[in-house]
N, C-alpha and C. Protein backbone atom coordinates (compact mmCIF):
# COMPACT_ATOMS: atom_id res chain seq x y z
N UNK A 1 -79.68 -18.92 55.27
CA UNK A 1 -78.40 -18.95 55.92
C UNK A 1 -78.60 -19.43 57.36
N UNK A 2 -77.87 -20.69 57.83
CA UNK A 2 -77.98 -21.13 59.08
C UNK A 2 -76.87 -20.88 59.83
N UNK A 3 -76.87 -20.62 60.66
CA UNK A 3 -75.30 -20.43 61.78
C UNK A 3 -75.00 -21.90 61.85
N UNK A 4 -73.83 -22.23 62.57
CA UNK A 4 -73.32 -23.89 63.00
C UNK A 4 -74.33 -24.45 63.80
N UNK A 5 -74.76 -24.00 64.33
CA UNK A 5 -75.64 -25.14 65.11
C UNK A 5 -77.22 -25.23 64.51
N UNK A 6 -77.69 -24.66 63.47
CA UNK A 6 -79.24 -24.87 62.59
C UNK A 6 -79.61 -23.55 62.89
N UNK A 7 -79.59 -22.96 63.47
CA UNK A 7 -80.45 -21.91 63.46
C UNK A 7 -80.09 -20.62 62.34
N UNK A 8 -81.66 -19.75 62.07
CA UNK A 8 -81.44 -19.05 61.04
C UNK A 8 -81.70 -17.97 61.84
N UNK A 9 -80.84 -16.49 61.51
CA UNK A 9 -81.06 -15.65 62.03
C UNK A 9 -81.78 -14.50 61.58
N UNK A 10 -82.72 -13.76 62.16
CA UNK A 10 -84.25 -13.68 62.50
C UNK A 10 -83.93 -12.67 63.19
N UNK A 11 -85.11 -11.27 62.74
CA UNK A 11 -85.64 -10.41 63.85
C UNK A 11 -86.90 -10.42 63.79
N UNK A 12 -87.49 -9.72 65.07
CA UNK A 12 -88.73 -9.82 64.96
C UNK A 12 -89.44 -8.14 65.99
N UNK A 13 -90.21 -7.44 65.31
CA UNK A 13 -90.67 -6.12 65.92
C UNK A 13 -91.93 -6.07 66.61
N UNK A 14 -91.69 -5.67 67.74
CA UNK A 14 -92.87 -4.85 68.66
C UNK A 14 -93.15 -3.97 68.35
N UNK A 15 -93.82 -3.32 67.74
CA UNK A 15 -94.75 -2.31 67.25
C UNK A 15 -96.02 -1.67 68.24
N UNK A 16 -95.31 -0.71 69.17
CA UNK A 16 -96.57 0.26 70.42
C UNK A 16 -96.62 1.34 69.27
N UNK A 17 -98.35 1.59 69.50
CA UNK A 17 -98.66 3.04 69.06
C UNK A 17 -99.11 3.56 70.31
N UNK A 18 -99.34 4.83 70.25
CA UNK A 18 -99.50 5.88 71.10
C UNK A 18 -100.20 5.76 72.76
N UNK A 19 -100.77 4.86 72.65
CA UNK A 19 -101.61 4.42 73.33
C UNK A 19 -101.21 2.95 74.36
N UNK A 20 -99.67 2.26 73.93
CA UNK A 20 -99.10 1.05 74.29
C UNK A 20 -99.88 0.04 73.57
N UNK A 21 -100.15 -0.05 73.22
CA UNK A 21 -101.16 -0.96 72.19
C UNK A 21 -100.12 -1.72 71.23
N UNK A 22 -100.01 -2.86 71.04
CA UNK A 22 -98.65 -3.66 69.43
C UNK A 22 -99.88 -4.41 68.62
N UNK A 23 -99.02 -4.05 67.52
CA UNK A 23 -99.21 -4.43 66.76
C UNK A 23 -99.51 -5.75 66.35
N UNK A 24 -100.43 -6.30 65.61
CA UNK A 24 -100.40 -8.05 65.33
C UNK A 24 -101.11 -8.14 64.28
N UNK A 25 -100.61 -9.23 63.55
CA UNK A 25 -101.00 -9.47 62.67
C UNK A 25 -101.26 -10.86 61.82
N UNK A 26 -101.88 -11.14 61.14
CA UNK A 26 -102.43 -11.97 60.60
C UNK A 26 -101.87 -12.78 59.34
N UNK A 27 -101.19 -14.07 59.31
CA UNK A 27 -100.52 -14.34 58.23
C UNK A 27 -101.48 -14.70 57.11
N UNK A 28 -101.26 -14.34 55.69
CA UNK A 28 -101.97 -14.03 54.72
C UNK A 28 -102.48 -15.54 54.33
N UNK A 29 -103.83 -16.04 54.08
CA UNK A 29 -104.74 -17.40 54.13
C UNK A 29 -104.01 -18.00 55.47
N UNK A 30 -104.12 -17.22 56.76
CA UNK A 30 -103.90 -18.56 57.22
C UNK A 30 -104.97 -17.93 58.65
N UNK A 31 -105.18 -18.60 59.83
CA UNK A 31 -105.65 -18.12 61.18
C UNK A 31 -104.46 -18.46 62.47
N UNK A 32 -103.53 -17.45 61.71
CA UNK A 32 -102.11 -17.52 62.72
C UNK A 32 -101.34 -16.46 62.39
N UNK A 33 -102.27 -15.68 64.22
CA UNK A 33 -101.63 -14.01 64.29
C UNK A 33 -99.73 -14.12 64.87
N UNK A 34 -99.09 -12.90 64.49
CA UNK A 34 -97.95 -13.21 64.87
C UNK A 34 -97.51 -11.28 65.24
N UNK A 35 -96.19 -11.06 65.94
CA UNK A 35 -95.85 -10.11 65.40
C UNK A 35 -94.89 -10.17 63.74
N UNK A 36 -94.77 -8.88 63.45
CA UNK A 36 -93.79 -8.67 62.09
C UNK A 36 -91.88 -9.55 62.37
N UNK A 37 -92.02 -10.13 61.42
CA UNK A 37 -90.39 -11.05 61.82
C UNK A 37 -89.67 -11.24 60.37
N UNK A 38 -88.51 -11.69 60.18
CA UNK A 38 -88.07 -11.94 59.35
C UNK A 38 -86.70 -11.79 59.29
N UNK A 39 -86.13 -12.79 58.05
CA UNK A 39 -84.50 -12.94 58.16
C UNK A 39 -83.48 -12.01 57.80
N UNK A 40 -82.73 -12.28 58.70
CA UNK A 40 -81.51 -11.47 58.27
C UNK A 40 -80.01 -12.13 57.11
N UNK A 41 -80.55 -11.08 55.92
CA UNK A 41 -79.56 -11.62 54.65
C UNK A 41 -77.94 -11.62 55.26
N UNK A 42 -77.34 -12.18 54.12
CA UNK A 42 -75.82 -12.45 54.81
C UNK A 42 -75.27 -10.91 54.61
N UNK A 43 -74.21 -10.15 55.26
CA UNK A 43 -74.28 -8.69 55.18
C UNK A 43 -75.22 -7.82 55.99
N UNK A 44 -76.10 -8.17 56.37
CA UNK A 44 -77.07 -7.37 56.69
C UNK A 44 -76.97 -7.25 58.27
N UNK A 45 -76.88 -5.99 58.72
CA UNK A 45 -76.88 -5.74 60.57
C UNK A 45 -78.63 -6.13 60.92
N UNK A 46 -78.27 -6.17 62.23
CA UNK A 46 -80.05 -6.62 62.35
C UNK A 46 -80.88 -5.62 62.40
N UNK A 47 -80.28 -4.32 62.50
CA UNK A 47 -81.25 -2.96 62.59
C UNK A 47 -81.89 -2.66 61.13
N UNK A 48 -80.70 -3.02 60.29
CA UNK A 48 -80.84 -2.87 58.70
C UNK A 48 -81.84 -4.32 58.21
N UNK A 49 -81.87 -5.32 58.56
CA UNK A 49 -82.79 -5.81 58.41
C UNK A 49 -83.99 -6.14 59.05
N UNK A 50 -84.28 -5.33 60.49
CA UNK A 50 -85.90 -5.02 60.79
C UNK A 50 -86.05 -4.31 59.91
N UNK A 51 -85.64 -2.76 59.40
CA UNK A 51 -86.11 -1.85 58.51
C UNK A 51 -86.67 -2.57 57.35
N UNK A 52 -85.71 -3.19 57.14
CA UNK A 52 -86.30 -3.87 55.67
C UNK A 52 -87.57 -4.81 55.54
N UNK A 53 -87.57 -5.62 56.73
CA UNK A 53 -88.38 -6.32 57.11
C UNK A 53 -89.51 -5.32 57.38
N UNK A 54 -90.17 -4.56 58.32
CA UNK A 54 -91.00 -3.75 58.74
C UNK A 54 -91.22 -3.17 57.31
N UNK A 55 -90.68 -2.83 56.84
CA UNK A 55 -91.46 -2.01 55.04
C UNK A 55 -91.91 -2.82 54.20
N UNK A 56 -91.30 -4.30 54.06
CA UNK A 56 -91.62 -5.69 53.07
C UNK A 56 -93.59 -6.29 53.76
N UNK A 57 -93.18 -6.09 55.05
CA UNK A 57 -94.31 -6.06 55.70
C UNK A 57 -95.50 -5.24 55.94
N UNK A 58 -95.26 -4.56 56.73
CA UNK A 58 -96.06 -3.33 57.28
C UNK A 58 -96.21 -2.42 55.88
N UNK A 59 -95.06 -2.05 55.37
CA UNK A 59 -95.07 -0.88 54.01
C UNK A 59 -95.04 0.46 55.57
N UNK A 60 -94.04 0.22 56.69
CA UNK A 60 -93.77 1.40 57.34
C UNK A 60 -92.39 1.48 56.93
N UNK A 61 -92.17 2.64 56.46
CA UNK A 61 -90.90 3.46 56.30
C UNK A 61 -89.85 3.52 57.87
N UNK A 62 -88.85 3.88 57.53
CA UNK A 62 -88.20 4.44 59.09
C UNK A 62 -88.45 5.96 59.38
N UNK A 63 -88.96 6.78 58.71
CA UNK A 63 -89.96 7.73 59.66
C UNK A 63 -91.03 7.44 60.07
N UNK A 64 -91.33 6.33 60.04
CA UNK A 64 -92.93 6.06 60.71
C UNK A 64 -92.54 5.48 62.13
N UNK A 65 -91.64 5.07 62.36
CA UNK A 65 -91.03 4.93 63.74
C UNK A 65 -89.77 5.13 64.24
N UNK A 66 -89.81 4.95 65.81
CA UNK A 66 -88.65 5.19 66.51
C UNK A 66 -88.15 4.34 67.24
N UNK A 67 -86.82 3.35 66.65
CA UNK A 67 -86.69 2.36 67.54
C UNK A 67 -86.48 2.65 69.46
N UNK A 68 -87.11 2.23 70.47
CA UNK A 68 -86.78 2.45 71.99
C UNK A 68 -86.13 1.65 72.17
N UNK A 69 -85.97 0.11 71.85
CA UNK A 69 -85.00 -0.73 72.55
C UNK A 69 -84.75 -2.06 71.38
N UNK A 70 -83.89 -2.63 72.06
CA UNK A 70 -83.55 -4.35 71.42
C UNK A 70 -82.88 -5.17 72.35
N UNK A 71 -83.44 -6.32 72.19
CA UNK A 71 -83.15 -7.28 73.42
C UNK A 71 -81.21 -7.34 73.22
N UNK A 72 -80.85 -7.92 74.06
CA UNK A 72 -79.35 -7.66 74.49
C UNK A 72 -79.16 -9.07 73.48
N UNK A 73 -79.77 -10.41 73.70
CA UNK A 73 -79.18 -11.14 73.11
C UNK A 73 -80.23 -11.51 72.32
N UNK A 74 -79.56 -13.22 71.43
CA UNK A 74 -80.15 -13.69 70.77
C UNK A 74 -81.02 -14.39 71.29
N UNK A 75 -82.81 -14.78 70.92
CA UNK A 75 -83.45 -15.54 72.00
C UNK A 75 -83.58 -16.68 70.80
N UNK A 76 -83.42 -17.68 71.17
CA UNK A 76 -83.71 -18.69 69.86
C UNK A 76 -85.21 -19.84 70.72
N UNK A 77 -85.56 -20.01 68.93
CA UNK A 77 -86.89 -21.45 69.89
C UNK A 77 -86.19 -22.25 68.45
N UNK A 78 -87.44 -23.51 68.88
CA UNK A 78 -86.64 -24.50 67.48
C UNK A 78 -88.23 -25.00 66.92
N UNK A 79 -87.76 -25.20 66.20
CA UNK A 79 -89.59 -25.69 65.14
C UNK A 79 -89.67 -27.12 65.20
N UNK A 80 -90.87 -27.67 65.64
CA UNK A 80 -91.09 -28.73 65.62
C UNK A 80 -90.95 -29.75 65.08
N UNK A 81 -90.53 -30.89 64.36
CA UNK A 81 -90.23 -31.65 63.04
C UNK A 81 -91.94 -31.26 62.19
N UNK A 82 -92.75 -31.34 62.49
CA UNK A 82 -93.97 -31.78 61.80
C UNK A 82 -93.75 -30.41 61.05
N UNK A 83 -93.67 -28.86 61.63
CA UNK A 83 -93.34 -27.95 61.11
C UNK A 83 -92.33 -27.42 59.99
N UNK A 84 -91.67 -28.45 59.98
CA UNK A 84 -90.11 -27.98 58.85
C UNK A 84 -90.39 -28.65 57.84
N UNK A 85 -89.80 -28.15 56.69
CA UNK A 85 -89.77 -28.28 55.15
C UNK A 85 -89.05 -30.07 54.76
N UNK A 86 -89.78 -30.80 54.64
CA UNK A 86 -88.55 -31.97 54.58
C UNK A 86 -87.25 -31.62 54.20
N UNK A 87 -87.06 -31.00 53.23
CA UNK A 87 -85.39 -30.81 52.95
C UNK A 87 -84.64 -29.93 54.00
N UNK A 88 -85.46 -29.61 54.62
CA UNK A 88 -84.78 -28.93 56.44
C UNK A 88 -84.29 -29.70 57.34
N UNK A 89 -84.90 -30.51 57.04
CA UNK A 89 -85.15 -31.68 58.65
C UNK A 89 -83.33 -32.42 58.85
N UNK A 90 -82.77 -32.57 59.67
CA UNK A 90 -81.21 -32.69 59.86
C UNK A 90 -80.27 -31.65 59.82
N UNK A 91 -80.83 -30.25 59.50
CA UNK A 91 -79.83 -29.33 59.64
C UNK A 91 -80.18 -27.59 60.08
N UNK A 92 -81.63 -27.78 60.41
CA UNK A 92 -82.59 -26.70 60.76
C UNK A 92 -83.08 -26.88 61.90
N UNK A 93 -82.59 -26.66 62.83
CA UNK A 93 -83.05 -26.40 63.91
C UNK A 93 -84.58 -25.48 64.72
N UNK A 94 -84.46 -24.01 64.02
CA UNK A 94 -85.08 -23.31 64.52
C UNK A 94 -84.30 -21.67 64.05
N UNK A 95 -84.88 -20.72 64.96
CA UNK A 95 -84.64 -19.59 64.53
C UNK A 95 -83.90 -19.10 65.43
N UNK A 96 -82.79 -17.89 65.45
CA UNK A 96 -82.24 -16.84 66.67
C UNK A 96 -82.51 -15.79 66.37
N UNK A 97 -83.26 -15.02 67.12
CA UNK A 97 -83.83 -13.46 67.08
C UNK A 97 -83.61 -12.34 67.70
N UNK A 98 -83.13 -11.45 67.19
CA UNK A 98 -83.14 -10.07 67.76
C UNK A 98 -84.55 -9.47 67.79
N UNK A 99 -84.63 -9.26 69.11
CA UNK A 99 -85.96 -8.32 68.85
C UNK A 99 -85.99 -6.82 68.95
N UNK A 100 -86.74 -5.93 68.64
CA UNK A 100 -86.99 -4.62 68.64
C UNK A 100 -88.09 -4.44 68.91
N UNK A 101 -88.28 -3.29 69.67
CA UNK A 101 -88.97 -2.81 70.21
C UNK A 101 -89.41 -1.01 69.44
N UNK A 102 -89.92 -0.38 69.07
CA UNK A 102 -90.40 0.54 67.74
C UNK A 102 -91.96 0.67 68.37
N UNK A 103 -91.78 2.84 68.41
CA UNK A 103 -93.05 3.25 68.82
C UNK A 103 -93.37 3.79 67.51
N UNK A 104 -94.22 3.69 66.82
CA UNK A 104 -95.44 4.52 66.04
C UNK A 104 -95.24 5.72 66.07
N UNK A 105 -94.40 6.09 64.91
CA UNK A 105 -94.65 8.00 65.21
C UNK A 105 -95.75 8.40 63.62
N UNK A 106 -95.95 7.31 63.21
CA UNK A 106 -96.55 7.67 61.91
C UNK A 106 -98.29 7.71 62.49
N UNK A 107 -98.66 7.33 61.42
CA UNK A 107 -100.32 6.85 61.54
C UNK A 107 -101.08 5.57 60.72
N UNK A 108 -101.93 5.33 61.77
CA UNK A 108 -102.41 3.45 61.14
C UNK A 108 -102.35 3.91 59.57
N UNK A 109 -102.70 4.79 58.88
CA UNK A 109 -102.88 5.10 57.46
C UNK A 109 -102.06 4.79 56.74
N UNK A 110 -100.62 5.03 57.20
CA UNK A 110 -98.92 4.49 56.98
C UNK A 110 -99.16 3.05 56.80
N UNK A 111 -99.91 2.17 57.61
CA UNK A 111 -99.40 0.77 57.28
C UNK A 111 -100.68 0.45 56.04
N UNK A 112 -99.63 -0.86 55.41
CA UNK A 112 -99.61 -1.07 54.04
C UNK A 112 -99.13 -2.19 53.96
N UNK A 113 -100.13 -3.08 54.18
CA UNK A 113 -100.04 -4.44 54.06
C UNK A 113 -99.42 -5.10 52.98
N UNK A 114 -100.23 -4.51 51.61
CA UNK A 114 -99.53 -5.03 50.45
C UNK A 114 -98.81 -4.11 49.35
N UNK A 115 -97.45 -3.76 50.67
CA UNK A 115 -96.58 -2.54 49.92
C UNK A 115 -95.60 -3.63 49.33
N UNK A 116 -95.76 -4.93 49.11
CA UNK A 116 -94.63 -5.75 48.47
C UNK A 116 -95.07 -6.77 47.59
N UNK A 117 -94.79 -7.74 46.84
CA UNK A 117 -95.43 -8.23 45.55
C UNK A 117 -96.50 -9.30 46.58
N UNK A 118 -95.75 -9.95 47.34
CA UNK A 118 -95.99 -10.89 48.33
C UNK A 118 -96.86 -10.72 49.87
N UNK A 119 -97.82 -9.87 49.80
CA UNK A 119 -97.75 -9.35 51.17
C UNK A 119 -97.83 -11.05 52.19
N UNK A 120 -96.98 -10.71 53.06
CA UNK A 120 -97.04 -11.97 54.99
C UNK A 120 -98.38 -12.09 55.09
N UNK A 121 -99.31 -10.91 55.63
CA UNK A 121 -100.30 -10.26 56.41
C UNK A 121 -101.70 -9.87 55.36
N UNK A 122 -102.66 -10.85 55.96
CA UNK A 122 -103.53 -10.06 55.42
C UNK A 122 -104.42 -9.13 56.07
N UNK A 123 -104.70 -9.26 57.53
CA UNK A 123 -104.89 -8.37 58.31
C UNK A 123 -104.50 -7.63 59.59
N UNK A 124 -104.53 -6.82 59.67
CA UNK A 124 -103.66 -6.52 61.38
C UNK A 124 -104.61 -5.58 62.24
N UNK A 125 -104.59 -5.86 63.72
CA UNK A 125 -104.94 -4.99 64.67
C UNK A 125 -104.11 -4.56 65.88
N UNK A 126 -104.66 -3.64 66.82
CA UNK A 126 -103.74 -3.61 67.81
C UNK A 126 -104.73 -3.75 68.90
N UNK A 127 -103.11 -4.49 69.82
CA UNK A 127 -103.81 -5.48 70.96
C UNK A 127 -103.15 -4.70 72.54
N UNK A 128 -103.55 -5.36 73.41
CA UNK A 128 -102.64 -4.84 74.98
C UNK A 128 -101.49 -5.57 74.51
N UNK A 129 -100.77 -5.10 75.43
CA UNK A 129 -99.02 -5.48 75.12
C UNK A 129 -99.03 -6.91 75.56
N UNK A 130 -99.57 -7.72 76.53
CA UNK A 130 -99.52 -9.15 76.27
C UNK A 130 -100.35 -9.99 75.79
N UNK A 131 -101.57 -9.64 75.37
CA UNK A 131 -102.47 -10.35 74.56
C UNK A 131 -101.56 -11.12 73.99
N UNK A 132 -101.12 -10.79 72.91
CA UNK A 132 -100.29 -11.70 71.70
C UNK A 132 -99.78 -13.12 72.63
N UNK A 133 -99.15 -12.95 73.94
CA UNK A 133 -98.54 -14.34 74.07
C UNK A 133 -99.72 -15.36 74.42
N UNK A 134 -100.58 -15.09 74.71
CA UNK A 134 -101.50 -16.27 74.63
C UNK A 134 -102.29 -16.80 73.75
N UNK A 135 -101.89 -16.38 72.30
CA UNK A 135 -102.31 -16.31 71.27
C UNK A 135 -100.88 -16.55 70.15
N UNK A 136 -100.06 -16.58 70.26
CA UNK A 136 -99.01 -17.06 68.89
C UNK A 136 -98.69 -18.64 69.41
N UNK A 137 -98.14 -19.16 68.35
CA UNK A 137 -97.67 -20.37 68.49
C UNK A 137 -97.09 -21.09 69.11
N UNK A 138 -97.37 -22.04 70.06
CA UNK A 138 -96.82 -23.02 71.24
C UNK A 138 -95.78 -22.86 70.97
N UNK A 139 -94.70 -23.39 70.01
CA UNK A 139 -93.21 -22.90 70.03
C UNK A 139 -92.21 -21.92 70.15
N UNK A 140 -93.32 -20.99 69.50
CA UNK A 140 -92.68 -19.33 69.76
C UNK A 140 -93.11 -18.74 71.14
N UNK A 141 -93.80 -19.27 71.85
CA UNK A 141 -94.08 -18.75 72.67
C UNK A 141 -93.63 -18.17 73.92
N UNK A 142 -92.43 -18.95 74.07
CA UNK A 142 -91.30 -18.53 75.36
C UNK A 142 -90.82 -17.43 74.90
N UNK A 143 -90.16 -17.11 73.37
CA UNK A 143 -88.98 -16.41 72.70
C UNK A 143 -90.15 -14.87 72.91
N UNK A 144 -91.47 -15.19 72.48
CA UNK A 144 -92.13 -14.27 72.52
C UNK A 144 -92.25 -13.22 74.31
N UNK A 145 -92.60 -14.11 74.99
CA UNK A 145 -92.49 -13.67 76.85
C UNK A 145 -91.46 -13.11 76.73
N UNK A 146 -89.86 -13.71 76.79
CA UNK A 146 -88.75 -13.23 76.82
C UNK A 146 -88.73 -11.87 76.49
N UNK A 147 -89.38 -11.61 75.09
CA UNK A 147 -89.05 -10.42 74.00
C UNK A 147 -89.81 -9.20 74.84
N UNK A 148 -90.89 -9.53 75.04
CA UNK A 148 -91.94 -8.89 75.64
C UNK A 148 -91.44 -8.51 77.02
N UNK A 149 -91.00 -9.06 77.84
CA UNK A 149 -90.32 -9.06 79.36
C UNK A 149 -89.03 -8.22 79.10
N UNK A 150 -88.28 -8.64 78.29
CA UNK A 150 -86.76 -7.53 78.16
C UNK A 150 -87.29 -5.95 77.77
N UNK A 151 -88.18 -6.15 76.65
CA UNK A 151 -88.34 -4.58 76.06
C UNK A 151 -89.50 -3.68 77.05
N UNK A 152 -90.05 -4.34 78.31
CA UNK A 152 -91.21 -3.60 78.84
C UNK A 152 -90.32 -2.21 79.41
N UNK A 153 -89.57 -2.47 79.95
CA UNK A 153 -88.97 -0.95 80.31
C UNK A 153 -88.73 -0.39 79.50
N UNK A 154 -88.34 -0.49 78.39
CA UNK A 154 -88.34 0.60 76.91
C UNK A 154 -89.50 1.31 76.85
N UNK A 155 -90.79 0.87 77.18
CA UNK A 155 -91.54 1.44 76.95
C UNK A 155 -92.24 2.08 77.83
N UNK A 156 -92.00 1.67 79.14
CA UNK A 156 -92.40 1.85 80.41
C UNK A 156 -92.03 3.60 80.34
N UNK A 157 -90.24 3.70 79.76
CA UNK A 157 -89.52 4.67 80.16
C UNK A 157 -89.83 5.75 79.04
N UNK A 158 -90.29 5.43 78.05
CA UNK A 158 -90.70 6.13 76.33
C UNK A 158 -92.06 6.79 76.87
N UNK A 159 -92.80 5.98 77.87
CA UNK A 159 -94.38 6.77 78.26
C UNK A 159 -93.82 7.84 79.04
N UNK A 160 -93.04 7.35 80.07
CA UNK A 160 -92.76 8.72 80.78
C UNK A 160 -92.23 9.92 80.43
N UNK A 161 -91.47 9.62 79.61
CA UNK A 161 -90.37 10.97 78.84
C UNK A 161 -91.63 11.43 77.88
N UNK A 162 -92.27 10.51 77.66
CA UNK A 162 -93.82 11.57 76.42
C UNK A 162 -94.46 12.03 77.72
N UNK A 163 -94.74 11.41 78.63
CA UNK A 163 -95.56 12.63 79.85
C UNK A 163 -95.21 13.87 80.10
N UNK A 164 -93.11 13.60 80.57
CA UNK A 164 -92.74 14.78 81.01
C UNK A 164 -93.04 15.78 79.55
N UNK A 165 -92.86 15.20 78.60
CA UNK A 165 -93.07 16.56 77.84
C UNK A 165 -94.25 17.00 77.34
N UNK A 166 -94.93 16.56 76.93
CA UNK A 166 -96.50 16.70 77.77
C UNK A 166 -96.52 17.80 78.21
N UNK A 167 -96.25 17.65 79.25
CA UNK A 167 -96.46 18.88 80.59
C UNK A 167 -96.98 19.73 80.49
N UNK A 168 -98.45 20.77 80.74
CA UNK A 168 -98.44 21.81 80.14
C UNK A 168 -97.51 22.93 80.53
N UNK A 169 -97.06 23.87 79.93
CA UNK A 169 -96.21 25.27 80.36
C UNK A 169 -97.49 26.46 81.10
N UNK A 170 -96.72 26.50 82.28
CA UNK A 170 -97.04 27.51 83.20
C UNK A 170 -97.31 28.77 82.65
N UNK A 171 -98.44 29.33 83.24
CA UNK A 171 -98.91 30.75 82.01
C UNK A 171 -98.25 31.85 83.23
N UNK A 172 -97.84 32.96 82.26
CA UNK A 172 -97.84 33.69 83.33
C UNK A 172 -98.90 34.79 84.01
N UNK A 173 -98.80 34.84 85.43
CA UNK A 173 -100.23 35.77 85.74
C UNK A 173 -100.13 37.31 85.20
């Protein structure tokens, strides 16, 4: 499904575990890490299709995380001609993405690469929170900064509220 002007609409998840660390991963035969992404069916809100996406992928449930944020708008990039499907080429532009931002309340044990017939991913690790942009694909690469730059206070503000509670409680003498 393309909107009027080529583009297909697309989310794509930041995945921090405990530690600020995201997620990345590895597309299956290929040497091209990415984060978790994928389209949004016709009907489908974009929250309802990260979920879906993140379980087709990862095999994480929505108790295994807690969404903190999503970028305000759509960030779109466009795919190169050499990149598109010939029967694309004149009416495919590229992608528009919602991104999310999702802390880890589960455990690495939760993810489950090949929880779907098809697994994306054949391997994944976790990286510092900007590693990934100097490392995904020249085209995605702005949409990626962007994503990364809007959601840092989500997480900035998710460490602190886990500090304050943290806290230890005062004993009494």
């Amino acid at each position: 499904m393309l909107d009027r002007d080529g583009y297909r609409p697309n989310v794509g998840m930041i995945l921090a575990n405990a530690h600020d660390l995201v997620f990345w991963a590895r597309r299956a035969n290929q040497n091209a890490w990415q984060f978790p992404q994928g389209g949004i069916k016709p009907g489908e809100s974009p929250t309802e299709a990260m979920f879906r996406e993140l379980q087709e992928e990862t095999g994480l449930q929505p108790r295994h995380v807690r969404i903190l944020g999503r970028t305000r708008d759509w960030l779109r990039y466009e795919v190169p001609e050499r990149w598109m499907r010939r029967e694309w080429r004149g009416t495919y532009r590229g992608q528009k993405q919602i991104w999310f931002l999702l802390r880890l309340t589960g455990r690495d044990c939760d993810v489950r690469l090949r929880a779907s017939a098809r697994p994306e991913f054949d391997a994944w690790c976790w990286q510092d929170y900007w590693a990934p942009l100097d490392a995904v694909i020249e085209f995605k690469r702005e949409v990626y900064r962007r994503a990364l730059t809007e959601l840092r206070p989500y997480l900035e503000a998710d460490r602190r509220g886990r500090a304050g509670r943290r806290a230890p409680l005062a004993r009494p003498e």
